[in-house]
C-alpha atoms as a PDB file:
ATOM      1  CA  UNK A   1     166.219  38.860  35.091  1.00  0.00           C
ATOM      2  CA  UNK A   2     168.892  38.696  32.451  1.00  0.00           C
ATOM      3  CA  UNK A   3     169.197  35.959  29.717  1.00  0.00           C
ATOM      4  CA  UNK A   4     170.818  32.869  31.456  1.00  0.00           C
ATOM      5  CA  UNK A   5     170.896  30.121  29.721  1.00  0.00           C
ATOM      6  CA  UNK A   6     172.774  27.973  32.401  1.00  0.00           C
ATOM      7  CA  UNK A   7     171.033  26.115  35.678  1.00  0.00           C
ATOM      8  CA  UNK A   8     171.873  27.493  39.113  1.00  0.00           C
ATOM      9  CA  UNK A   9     170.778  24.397  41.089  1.00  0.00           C
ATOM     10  CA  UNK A  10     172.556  21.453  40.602  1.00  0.00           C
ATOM     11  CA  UNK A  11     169.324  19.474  40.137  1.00  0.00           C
ATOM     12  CA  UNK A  12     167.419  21.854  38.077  1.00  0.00           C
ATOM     13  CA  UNK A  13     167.371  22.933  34.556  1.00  0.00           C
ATOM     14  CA  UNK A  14     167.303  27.275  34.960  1.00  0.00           C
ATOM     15  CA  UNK A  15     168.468  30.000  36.607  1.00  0.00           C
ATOM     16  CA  UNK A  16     166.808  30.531  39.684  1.00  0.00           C
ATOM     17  CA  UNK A  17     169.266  32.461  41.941  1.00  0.00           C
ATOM     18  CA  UNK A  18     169.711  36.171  41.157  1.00  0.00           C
ATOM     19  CA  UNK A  19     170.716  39.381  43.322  1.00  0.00           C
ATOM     20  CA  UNK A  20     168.906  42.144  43.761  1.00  0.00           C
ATOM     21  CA  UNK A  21     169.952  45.786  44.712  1.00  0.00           C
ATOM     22  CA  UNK A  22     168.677  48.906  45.254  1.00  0.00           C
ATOM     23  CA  UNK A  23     169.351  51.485  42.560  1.00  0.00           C
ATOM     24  CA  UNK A  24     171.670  53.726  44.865  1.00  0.00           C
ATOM     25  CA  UNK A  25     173.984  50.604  44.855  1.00  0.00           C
ATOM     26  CA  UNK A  26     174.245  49.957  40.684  1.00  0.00           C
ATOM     27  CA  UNK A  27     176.598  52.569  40.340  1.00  0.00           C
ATOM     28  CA  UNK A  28     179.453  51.085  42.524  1.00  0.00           C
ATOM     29  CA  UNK A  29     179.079  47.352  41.051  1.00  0.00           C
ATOM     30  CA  UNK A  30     182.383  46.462  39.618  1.00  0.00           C
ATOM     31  CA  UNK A  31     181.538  43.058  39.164  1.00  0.00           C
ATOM     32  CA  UNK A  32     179.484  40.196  39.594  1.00  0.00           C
ATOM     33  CA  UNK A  33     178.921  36.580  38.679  1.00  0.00           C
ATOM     34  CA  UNK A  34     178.282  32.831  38.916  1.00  0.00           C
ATOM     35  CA  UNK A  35     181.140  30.739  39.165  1.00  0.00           C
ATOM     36  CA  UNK A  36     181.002  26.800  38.619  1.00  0.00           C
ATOM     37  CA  UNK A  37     179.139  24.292  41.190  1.00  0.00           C
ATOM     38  CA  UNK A  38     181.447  22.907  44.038  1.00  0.00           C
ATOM     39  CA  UNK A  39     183.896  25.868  43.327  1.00  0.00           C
ATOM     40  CA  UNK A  40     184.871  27.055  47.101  1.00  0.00           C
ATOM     41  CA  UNK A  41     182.390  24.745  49.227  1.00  0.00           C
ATOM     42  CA  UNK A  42     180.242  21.502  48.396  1.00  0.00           C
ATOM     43  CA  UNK A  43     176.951  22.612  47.885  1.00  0.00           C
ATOM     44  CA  UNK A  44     173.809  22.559  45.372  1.00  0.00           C
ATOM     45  CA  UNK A  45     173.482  26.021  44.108  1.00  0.00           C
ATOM     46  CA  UNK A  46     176.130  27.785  42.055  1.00  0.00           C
ATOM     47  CA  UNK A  47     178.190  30.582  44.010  1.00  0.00           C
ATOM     48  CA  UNK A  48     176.964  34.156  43.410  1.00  0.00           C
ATOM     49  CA  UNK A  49     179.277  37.211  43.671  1.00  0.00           C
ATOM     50  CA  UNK A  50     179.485  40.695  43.213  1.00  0.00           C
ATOM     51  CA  UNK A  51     182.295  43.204  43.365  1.00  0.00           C
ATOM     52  CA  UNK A  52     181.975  46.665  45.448  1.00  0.00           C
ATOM     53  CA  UNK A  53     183.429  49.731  44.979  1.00  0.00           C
ATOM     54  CA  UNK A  54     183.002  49.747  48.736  1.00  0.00           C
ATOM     55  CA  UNK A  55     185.013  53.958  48.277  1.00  0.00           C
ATOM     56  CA  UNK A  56     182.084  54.651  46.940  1.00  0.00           C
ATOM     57  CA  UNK A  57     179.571  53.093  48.689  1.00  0.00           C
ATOM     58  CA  UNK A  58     181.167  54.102  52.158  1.00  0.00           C
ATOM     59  CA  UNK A  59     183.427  56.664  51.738  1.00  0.00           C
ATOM     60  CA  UNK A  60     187.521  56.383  52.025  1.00  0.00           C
ATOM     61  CA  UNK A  61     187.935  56.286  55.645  1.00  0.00           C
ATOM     62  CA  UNK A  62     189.073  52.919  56.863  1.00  0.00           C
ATOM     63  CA  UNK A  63     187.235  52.088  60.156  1.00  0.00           C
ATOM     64  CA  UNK A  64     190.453  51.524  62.782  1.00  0.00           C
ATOM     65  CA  UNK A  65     190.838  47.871  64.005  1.00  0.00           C
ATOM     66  CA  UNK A  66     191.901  47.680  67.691  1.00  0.00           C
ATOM     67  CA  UNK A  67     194.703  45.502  69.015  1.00  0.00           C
ATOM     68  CA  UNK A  68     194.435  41.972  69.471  1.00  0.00           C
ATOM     69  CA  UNK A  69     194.736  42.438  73.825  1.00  0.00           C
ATOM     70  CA  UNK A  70     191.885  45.135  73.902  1.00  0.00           C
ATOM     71  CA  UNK A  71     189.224  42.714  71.506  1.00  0.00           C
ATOM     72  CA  UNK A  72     186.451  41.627  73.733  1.00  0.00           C
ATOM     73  CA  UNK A  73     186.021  37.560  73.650  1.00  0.00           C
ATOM     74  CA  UNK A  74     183.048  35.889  75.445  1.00  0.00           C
ATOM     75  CA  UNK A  75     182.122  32.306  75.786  1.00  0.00           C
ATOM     76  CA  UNK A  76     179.707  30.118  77.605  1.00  0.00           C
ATOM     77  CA  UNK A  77     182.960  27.478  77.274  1.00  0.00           C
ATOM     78  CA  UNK A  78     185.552  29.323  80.263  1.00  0.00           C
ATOM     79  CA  UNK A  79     187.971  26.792  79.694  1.00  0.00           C
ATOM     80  CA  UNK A  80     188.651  28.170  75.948  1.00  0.00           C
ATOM     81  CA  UNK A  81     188.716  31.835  77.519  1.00  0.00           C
ATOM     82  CA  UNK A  82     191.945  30.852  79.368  1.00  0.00           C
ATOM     83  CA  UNK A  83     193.005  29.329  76.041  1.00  0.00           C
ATOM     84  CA  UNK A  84     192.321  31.646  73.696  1.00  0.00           C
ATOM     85  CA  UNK A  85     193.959  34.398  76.202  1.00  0.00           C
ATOM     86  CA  UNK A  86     196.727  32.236  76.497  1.00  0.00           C
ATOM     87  CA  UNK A  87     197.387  32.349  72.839  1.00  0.00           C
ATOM     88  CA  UNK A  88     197.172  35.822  72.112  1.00  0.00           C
ATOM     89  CA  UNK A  89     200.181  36.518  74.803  1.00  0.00           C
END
């Protein structure tokens, strides 16, 4: 579990948010961290992140991204359909 010495939730006194991998996984961590409470959202835990070599992990090719006008789009809202078709136009 490491050595922190620092709290994790806001209204406690340890570390009680960690993240776990698998062993296959430890060799393509590049980085990883706590950064300070309220950071990037308001909240009562500290954000947790780690850094992927996501090369290694997945291999180099890049999974293709089709163009805006062939995306699928679904709502139980029609009236935002039309909208959102509208918009990409």
């Amino acid at each position: 579990h490491g050595t922190h010495k620092f709290r994790t939730y806001i209204r406690g006194s340890k570390c009680i948010d960690y993240l776990f991998v698998s062993q296959e996984i430890l060799p393509a961590i590049r980085a990883c961290g706590y950064l300070p409470f309220d950071q990037f959202y308001k909240g009562d835990h500290r954000p947790l992140f780690i850094d992927l070599n996501t090369r290694m992990l997945f291999g180099s090719r890049m999974t293709e991204i089709p163009p805006r006008k062939q995306r699928g789009f679904n709502s139980k809202q029609t009236h935002q359909v039309v909208e959102y078709t509208h918009h990409l136009t």
